[in-house]
Each structure stands twice: as C-alpha cells, then as structure tokens.
N, C-alpha and C. Protein backbone atom coordinates (compact mmCIF):
# COMPACT_ATOMS: atom_id res chain seq x y z
N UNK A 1 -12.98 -25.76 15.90
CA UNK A 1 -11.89 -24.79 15.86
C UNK A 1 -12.44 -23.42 15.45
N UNK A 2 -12.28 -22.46 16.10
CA UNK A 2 -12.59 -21.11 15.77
C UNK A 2 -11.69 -20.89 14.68
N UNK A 3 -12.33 -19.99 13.74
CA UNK A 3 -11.47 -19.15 12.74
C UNK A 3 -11.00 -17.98 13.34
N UNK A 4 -9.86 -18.10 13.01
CA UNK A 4 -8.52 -17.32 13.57
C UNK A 4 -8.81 -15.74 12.75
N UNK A 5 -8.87 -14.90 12.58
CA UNK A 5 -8.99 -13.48 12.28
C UNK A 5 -7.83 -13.22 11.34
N UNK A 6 -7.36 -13.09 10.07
CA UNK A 6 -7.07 -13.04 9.34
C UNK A 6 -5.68 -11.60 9.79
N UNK A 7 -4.30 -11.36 9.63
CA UNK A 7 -4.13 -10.24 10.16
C UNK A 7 -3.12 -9.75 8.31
N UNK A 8 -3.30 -8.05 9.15
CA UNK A 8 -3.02 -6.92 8.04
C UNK A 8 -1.61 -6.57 8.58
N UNK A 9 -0.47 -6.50 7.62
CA UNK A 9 1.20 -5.86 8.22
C UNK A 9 0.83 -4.32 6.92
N UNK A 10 2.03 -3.84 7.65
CA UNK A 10 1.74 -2.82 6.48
C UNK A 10 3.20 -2.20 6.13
N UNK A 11 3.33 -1.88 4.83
CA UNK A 11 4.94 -1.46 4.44
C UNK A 11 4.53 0.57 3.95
N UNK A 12 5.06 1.30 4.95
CA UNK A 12 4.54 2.79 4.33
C UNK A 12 5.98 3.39 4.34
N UNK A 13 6.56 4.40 4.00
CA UNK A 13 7.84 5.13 4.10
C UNK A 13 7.33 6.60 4.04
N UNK A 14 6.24 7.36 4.04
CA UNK A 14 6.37 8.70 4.29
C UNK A 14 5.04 8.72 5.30
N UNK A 15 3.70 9.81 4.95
CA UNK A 15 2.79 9.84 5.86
C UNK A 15 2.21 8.61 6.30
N UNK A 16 1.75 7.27 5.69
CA UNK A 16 1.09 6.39 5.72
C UNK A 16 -0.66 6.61 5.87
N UNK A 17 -1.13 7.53 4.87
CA UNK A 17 -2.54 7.55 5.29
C UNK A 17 -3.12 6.78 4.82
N UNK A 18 -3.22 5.74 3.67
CA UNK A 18 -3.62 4.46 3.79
C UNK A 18 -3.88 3.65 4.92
N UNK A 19 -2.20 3.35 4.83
CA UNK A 19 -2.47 2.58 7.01
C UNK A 19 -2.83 2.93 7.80
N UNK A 20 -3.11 3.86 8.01
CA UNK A 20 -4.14 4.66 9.31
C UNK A 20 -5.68 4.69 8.48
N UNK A 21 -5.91 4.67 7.90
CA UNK A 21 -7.16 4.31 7.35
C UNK A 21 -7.57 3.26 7.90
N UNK A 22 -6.66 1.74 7.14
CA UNK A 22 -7.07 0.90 6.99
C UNK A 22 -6.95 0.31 8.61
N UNK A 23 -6.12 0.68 9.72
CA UNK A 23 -6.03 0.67 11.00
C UNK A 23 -7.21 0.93 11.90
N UNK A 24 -7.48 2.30 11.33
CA UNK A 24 -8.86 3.10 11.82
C UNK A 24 -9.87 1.81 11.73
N UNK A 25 -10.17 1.49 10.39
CA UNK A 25 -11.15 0.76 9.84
C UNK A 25 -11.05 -0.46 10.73
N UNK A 26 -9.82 -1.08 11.01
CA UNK A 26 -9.82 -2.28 11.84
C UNK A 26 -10.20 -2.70 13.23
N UNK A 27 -10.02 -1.06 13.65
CA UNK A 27 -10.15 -0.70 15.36
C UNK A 27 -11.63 -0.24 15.66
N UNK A 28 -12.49 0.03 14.38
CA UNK A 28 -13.90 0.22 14.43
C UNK A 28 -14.57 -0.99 13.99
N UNK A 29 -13.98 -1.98 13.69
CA UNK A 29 -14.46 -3.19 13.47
C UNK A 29 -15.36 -3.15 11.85
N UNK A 30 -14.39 -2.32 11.63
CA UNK A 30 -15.40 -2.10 9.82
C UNK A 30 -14.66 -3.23 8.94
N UNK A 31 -13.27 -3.79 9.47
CA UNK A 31 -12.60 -4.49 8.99
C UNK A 31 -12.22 -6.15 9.94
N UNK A 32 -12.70 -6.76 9.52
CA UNK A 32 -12.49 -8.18 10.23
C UNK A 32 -11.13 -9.01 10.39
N UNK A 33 -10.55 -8.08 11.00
CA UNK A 33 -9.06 -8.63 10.35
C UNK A 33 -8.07 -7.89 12.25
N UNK A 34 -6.83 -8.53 12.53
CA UNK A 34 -6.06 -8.19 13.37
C UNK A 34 -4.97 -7.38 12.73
N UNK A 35 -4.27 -6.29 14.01
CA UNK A 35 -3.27 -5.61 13.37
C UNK A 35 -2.33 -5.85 13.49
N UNK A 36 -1.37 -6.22 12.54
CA UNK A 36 0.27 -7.04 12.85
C UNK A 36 1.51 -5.68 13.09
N UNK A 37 1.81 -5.79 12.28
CA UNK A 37 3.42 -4.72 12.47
C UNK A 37 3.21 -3.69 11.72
N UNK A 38 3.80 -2.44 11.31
CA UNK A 38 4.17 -1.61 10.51
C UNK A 38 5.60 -1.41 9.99
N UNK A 39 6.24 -1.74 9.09
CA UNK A 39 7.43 -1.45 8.67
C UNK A 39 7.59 -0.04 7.90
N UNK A 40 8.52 0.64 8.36
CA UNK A 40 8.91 1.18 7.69
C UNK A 40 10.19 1.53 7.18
N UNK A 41 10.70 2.01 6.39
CA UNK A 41 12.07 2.15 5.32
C UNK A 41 12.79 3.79 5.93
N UNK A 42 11.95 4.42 6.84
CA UNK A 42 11.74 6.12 7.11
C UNK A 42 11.89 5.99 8.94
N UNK A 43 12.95 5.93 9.65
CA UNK A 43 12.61 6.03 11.07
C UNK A 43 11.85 7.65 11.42
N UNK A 44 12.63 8.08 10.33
CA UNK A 44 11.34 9.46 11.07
C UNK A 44 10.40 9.82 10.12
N UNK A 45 9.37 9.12 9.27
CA UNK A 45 8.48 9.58 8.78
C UNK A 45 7.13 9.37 10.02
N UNK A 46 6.02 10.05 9.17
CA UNK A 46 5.08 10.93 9.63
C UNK A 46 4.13 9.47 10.40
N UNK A 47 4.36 8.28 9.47
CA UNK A 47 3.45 6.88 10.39
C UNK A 47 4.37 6.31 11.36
N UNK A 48 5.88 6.54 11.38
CA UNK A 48 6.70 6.42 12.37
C UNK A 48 6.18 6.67 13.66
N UNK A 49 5.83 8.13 14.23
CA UNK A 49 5.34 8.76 15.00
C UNK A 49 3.87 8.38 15.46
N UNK A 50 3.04 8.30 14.37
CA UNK A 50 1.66 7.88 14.50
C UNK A 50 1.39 6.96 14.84
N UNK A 51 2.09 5.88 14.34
CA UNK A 51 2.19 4.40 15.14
C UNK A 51 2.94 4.78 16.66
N UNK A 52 3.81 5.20 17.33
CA UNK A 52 4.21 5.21 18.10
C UNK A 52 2.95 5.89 19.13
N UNK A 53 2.40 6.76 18.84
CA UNK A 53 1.80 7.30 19.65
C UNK A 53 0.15 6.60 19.53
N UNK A 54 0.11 5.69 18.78
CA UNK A 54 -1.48 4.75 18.72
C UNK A 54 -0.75 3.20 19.23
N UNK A 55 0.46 3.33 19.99
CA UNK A 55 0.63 2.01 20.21
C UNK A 55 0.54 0.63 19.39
N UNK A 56 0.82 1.59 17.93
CA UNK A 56 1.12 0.26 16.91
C UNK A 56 2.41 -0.33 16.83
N UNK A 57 2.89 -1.91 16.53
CA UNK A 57 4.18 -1.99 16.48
C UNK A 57 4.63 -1.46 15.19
N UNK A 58 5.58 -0.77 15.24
CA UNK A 58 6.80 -0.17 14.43
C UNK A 58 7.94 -0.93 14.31
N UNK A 59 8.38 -0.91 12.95
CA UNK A 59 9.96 -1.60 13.20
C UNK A 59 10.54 -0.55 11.69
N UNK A 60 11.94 -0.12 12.16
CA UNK A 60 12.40 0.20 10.88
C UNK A 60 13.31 -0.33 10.38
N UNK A 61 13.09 -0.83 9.25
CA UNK A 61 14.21 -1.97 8.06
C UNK A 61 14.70 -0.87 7.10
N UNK A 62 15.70 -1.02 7.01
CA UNK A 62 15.93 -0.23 5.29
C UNK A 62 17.26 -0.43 5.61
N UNK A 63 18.11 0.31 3.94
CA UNK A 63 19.48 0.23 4.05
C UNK A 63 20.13 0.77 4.51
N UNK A 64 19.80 1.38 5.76
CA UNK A 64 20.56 1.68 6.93
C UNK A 64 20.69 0.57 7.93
N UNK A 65 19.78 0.04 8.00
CA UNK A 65 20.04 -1.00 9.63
C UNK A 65 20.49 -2.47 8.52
N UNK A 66 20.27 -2.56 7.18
CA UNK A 66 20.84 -3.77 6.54
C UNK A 66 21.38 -3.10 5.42
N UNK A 67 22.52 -2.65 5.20
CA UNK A 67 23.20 -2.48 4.12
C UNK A 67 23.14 -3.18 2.35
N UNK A 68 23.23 -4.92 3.66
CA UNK A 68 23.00 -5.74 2.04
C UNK A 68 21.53 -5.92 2.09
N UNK A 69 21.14 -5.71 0.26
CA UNK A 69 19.63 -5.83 0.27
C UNK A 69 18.94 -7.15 0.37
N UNK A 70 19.96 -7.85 0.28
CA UNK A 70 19.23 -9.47 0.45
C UNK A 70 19.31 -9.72 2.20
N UNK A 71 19.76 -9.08 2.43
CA UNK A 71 19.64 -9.19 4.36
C UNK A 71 18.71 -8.17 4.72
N UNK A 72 18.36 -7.34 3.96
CA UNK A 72 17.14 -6.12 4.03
C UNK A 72 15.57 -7.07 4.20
N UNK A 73 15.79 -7.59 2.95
CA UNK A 73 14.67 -8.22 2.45
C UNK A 73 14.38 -9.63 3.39
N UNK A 74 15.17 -10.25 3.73
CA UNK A 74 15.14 -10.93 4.97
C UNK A 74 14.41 -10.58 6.00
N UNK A 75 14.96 -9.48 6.54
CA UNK A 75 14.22 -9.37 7.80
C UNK A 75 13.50 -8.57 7.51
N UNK A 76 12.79 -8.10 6.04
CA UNK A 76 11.24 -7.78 6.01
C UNK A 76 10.26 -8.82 6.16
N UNK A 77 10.97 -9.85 5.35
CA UNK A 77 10.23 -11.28 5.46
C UNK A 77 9.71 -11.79 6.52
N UNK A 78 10.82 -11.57 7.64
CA UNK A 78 10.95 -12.43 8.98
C UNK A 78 10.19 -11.91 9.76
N UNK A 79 10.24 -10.43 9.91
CA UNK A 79 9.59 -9.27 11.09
C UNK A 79 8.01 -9.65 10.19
N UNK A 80 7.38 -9.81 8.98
CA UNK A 80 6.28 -10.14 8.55
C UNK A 80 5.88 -11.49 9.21
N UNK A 81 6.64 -12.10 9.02
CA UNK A 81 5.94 -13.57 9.45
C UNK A 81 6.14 -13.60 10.87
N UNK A 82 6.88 -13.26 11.31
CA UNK A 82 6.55 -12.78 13.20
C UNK A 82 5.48 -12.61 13.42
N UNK A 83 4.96 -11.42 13.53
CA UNK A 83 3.33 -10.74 12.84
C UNK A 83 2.47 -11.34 12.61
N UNK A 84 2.54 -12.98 12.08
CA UNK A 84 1.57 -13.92 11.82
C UNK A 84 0.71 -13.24 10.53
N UNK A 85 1.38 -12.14 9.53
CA UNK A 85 1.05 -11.40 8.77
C UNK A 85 0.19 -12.76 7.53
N UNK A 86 -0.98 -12.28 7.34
CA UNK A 86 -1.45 -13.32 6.20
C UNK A 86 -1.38 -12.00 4.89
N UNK A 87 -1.79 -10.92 5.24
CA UNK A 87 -1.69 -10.09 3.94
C UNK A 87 -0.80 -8.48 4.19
N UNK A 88 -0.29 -8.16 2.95
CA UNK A 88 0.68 -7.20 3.19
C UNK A 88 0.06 -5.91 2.43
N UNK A 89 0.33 -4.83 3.29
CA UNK A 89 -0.63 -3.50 2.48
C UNK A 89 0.16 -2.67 1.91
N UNK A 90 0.54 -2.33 1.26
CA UNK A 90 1.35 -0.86 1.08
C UNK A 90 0.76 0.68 1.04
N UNK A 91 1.54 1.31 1.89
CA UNK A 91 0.57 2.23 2.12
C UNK A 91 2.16 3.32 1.74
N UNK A 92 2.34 3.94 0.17
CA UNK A 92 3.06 4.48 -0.01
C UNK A 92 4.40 4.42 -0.09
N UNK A 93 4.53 3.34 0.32
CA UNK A 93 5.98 2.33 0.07
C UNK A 93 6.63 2.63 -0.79
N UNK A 94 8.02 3.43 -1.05
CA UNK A 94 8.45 3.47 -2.24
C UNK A 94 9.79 2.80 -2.79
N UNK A 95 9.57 1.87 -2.10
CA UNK A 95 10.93 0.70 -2.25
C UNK A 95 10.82 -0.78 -2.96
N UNK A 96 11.01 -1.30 -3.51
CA UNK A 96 10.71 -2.35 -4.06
C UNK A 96 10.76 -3.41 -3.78
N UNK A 97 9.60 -4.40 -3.89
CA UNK A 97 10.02 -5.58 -2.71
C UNK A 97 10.50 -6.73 -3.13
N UNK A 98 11.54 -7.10 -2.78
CA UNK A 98 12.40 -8.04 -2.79
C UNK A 98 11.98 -9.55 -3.22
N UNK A 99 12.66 -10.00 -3.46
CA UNK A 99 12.37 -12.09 -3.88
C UNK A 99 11.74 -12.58 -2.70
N UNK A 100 12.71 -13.11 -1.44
CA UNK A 100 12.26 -13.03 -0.13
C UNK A 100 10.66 -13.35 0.11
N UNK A 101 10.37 -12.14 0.07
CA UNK A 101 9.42 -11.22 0.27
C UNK A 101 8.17 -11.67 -0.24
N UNK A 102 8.32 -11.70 -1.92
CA UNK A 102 7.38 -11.72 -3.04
C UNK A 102 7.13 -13.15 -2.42
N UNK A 103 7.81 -14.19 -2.45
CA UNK A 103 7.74 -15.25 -2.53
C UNK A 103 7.03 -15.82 -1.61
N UNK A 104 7.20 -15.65 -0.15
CA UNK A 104 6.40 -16.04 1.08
C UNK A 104 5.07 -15.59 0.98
N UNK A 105 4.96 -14.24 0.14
CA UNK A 105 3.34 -13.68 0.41
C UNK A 105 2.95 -13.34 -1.09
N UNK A 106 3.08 -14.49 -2.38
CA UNK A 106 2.68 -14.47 -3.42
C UNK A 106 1.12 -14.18 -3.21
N UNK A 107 0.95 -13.54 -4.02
CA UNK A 107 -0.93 -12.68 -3.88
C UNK A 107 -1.10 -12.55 -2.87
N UNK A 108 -0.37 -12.02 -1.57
CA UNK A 108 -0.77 -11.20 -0.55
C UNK A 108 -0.39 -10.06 -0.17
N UNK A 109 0.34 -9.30 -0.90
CA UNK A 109 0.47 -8.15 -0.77
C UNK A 109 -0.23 -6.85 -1.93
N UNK A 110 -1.07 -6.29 -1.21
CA UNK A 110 -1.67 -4.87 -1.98
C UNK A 110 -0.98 -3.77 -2.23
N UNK A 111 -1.31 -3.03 -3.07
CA UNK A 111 -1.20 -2.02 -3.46
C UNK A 111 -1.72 -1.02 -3.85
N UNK A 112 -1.80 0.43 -3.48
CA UNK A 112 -2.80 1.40 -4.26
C UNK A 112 -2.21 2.22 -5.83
N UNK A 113 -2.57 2.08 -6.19
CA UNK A 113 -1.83 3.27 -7.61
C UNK A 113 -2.47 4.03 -8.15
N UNK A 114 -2.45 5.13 -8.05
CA UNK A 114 -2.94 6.62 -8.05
C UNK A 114 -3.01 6.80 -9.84
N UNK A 115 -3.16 5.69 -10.47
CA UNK A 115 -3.97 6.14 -12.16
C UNK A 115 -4.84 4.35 -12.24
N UNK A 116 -5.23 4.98 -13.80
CA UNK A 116 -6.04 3.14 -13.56
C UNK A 116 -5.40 2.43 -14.63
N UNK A 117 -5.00 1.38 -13.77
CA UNK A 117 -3.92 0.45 -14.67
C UNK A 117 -4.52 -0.47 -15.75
N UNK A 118 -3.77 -0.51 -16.56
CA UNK A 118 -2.45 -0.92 -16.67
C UNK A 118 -1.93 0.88 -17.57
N UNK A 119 -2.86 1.58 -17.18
CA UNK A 119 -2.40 3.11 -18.30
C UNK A 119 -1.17 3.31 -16.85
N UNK A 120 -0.14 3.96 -16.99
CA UNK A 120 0.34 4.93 -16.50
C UNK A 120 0.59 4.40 -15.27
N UNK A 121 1.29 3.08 -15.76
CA UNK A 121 2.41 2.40 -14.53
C UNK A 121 3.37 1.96 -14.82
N UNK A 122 4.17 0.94 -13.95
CA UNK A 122 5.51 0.48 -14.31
C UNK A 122 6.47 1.50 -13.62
N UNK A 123 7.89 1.33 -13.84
CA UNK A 123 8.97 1.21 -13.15
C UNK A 123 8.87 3.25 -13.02
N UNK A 124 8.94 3.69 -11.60
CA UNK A 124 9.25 5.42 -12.32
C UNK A 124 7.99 6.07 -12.00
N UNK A 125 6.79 5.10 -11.86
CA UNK A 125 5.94 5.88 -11.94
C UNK A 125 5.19 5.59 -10.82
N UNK A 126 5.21 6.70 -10.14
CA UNK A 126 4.57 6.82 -8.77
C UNK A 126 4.50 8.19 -8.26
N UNK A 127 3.06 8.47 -7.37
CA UNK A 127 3.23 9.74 -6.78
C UNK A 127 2.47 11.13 -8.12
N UNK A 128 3.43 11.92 -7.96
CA UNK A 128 3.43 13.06 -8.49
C UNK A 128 3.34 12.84 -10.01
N UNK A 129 4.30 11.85 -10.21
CA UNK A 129 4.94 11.70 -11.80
C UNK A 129 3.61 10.76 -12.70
N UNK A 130 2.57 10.30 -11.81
CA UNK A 130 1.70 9.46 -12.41
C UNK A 130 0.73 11.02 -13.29
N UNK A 131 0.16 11.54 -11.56
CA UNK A 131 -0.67 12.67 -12.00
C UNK A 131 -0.04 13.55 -13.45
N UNK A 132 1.38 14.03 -13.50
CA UNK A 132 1.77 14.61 -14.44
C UNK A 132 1.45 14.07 -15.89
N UNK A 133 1.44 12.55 -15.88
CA UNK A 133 1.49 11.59 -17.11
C UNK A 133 0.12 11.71 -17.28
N UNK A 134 -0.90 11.50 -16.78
CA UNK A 134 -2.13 11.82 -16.93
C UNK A 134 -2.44 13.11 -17.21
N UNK A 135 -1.97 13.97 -16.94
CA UNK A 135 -2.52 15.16 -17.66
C UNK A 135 -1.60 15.38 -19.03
N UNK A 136 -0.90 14.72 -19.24
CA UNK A 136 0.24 15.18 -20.45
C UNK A 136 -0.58 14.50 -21.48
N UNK A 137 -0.81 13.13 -21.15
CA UNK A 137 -2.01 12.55 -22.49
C UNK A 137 -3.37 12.84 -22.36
N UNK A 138 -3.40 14.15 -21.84
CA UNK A 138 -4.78 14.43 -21.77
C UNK A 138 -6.23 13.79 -21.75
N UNK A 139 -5.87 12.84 -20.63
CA UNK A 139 -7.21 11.87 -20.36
C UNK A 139 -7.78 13.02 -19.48
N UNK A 140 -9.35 12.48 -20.24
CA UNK A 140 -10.33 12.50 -19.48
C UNK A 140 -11.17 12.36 -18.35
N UNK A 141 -10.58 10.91 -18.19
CA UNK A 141 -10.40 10.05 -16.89
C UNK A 141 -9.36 9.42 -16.15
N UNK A 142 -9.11 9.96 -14.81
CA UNK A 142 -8.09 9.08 -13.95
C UNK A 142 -8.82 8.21 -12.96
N UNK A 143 -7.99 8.18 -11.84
CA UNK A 143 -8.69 6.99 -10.66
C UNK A 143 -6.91 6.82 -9.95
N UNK A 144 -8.04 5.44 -9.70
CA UNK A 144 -6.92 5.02 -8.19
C UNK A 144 -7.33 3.29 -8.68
N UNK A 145 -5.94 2.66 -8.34
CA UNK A 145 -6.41 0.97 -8.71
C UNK A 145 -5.89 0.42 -7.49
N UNK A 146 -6.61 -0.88 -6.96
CA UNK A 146 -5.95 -1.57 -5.52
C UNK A 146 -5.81 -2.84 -6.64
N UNK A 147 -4.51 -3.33 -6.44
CA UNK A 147 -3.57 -4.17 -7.28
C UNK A 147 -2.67 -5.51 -6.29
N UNK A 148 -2.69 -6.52 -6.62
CA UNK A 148 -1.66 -6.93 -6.08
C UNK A 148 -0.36 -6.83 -6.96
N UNK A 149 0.89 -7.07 -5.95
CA UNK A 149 2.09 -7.07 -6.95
C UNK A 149 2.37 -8.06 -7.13
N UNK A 150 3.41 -7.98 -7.76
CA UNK A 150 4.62 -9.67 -8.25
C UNK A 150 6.12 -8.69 -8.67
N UNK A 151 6.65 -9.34 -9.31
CA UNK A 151 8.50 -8.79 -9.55
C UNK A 151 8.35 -7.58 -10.21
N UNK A 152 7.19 -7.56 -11.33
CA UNK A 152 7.05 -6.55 -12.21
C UNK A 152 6.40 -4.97 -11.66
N UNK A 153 6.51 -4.02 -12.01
CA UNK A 153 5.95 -2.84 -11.35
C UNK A 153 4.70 -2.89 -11.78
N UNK A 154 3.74 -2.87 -11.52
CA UNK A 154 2.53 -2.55 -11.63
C UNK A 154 1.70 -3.17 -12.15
N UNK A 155 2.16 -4.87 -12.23
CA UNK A 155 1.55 -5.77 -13.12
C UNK A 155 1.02 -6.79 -12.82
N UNK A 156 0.64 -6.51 -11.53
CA UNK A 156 0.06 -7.35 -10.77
C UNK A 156 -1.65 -7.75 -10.80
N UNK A 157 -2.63 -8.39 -11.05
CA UNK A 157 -3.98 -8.90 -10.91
C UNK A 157 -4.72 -7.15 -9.97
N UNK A 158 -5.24 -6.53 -10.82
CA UNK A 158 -5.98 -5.14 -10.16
C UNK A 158 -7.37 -6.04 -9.70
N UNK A 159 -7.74 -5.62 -8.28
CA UNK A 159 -8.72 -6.37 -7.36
C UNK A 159 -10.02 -5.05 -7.64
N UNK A 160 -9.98 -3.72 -7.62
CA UNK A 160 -10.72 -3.18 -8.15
C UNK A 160 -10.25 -1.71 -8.39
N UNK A 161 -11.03 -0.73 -9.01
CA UNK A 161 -10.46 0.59 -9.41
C UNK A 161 -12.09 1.68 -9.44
N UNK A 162 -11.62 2.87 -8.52
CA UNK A 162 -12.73 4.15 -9.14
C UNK A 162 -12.28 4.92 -10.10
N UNK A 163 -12.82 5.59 -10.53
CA UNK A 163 -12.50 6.44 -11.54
C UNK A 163 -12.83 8.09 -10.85
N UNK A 164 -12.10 9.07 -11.38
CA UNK A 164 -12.23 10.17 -11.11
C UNK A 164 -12.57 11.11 -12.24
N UNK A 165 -12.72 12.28 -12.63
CA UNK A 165 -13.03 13.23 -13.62
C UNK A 165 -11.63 13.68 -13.68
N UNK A 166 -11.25 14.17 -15.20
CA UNK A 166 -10.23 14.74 -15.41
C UNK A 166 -10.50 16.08 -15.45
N UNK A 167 -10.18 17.72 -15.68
CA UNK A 167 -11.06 18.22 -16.17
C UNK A 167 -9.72 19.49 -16.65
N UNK A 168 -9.99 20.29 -17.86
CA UNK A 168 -9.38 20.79 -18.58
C UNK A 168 -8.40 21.44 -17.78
N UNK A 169 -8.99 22.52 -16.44
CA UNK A 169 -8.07 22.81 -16.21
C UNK A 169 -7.14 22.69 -14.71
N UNK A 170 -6.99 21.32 -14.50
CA UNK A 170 -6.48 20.54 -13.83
C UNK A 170 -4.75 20.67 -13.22
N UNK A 171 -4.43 20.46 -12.32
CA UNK A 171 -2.97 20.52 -12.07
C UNK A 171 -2.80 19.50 -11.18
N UNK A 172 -1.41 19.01 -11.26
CA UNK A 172 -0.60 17.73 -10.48
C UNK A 172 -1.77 18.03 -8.89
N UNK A 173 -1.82 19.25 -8.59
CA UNK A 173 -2.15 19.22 -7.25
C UNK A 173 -3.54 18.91 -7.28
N UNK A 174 -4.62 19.62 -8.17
CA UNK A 174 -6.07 19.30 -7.60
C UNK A 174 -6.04 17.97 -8.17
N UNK A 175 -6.13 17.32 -8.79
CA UNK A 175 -5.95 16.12 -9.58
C UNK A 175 -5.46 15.32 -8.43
N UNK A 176 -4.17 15.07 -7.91
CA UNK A 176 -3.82 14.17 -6.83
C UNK A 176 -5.04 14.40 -5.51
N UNK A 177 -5.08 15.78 -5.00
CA UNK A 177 -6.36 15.48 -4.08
C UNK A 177 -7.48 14.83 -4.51
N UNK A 178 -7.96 14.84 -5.98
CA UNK A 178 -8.79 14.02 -5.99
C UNK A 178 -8.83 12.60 -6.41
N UNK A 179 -7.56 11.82 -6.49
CA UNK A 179 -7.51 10.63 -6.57
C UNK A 179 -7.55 10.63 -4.86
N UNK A 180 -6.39 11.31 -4.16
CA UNK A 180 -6.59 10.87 -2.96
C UNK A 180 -7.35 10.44 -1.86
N UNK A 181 -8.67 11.48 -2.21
CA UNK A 181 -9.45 11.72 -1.51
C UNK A 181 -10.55 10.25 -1.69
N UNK A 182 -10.78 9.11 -3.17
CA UNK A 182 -11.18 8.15 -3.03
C UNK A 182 -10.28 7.22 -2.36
N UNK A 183 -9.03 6.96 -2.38
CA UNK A 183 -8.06 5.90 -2.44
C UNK A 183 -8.46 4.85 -0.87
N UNK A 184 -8.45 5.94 0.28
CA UNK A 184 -8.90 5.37 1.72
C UNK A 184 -10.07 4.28 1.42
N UNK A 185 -11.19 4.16 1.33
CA UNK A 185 -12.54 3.81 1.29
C UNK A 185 -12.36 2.75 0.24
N UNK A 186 -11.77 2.95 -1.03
CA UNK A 186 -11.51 1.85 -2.28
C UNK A 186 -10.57 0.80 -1.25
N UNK A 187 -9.54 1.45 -0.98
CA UNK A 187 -8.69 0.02 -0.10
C UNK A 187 -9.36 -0.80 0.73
N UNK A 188 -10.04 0.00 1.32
CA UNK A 188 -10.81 -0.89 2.97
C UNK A 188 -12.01 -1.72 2.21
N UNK A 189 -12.60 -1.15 0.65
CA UNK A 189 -13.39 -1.97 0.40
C UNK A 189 -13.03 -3.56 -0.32
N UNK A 190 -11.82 -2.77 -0.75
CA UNK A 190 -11.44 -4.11 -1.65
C UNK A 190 -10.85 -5.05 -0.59
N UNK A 191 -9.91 -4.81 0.53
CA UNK A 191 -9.32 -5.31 1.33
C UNK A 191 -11.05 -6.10 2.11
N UNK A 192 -11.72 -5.64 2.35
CA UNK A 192 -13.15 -6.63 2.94
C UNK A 192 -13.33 -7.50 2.00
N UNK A 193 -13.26 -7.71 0.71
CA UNK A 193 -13.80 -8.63 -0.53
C UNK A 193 -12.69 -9.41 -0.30
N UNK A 194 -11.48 -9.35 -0.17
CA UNK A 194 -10.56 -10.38 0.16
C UNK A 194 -11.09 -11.02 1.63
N UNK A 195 -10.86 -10.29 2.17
CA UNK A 195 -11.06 -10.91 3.73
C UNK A 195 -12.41 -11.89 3.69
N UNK A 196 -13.33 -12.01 2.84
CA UNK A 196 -14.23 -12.34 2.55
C UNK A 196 -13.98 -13.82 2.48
N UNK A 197 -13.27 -14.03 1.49
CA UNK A 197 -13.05 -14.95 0.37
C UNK A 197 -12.13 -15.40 1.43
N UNK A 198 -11.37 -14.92 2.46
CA UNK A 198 -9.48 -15.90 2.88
C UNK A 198 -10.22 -17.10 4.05
C-alpha cells in the first residue's frame, strides 16, 4: 500500500499569509503534504480572492450562511472532513473553534501566536493587542509560537517558537513586522516535523 500524502485545510478570515506560505511551500514540494480546502469566516477577505484566483477550494462558513453556531461549527467539521483534511492550520483565524471541530481533529489543528507562550496569551489576545502587551511589560524578548489548540485560548502543547529582539524604541508596528517577518518559515518548519512523525 502506498502512503497516502498527508493533507493541510486551512481556517484564515483576513489576508491569509500564512496559508499562502504554507500553500506556496506545498506547490514547491518543500512540504510533503496535499492541499484540501480553505475556509473562511470573510467572503471578501484578501485569501478569499487569492484562493480564487490560484484555483484553491474556498468555502465560506460563518454566521452569516449558519446563524446557529452549533450548525456553524458543523459544517466546519464536515467541509474539513470532505477535504480528507488530516491537519488544520490557522492562518489568522479570528473565531473560535467550536466542540465539533476540536473534537474530530484533537492535536490537529495549528496555530501561530505572535508572542512566546505561555507570556501574553489567552482569551483577547491576538494581533495588535499581543504586540502592545509586550511592549507595556517591557520585554526584551518577543517571537512567534506554532501551538496546537484545545477549548482553552492559547493553551495548547507549543510544537516550536523563534525569538525576536525587543528594542527600546520599538512600536506595535516595527515590532509586529518583525515577528511577522519570521512566522512564514517557523510554520512550514514545524508543520515538516509533524508531517514527519504522521
């Protein structure tokens, strides 16, 4: 029996440059893995379009096309396992994922988080508001962590983390470019150490 190629779904709601990373990476064969679906929560965000025009499948779920969230979370579940999805990426996702969900793909869904955990996570904190918290306790050092989840925000088994320089006179903005600017390359690496091991 041949081994079947392991495949990547991905959950993004604004640009998705994670998932186009980790897409890129798949379509250059840097990543050993097939590409399943893209969900998103955003019919017109920026990986909406990008997938459309790279001929990725797209589907948009959110509480517009399912009102109730347990019928939301359903057919995130369902449109995943369609997909033959073995692992789930988040690529900026800012919605929370459901029972459903958690449950079918216990330790298979990733995550990136833009500080290094367990400092300066949990419920609230994402994006902009991480970078701010990091410079308010005046660390030294930030980063980026690739995490899996579970029910809890940010408390999931961290698979690995870089670190970045803090530096005195720092703002939300240069600070986020430079977590950002590792986050691509940390995912695709940690995402190969899994793929390794599945």
């Amino acid at each position: 029996m041949v081994n079947r190629k392991p495949t990547l779904s991905f959950l993004a709601s604004h640009g998705g440059s994670a998932a186009k990373a980790i897409i890129h990476a798949i379509k250059n064969h840097q990543l050993n893995a097939n590409i399943g679906v893209v969900i998103t929560n955003n019919e017109n965000s920026a990986i909406s379009q990008w997938c459309l025009e790279n001929t990725i499948k797209i589907i948009h779920i959110s509480a517009l096309t399912h009102p109730n969230s347990d019928q939301e979370d359903k057919a995130i579940k369902d449109a995943l396992s369609v997909a033959g999805t073995d692992y789930v990426i988040l690529s900026g996702y800012m919605k929370h994922i459901k029972q459903q969900t958690l449950a079918k793909f216990s330790n298979k869904i990733l995550n990136v988080h833009p500080a290094l955990l367990p400092k300066h996570g949990g419920q609230g904190m994402y994006g902009d508001r991480v970078h701010q918290a990091v410079l308010n306790a005046k660390e030294t050092i930030s980063g980026a962590s690739i995490h899996f989840i579970n029910e809890v925000y940010d408390d999931g088994p961290v698979i690995a983390q870089q670190e970045v320089p803090v530096y005195p006179n720092d703002t939300v903005d240069t600070l986020r470019q430079r977590v950002q600017a590792i986050e691509p390359l940390l995912y695709i690496k940690s995402i190969a150490k899994i793929l390794d091991t599945h």
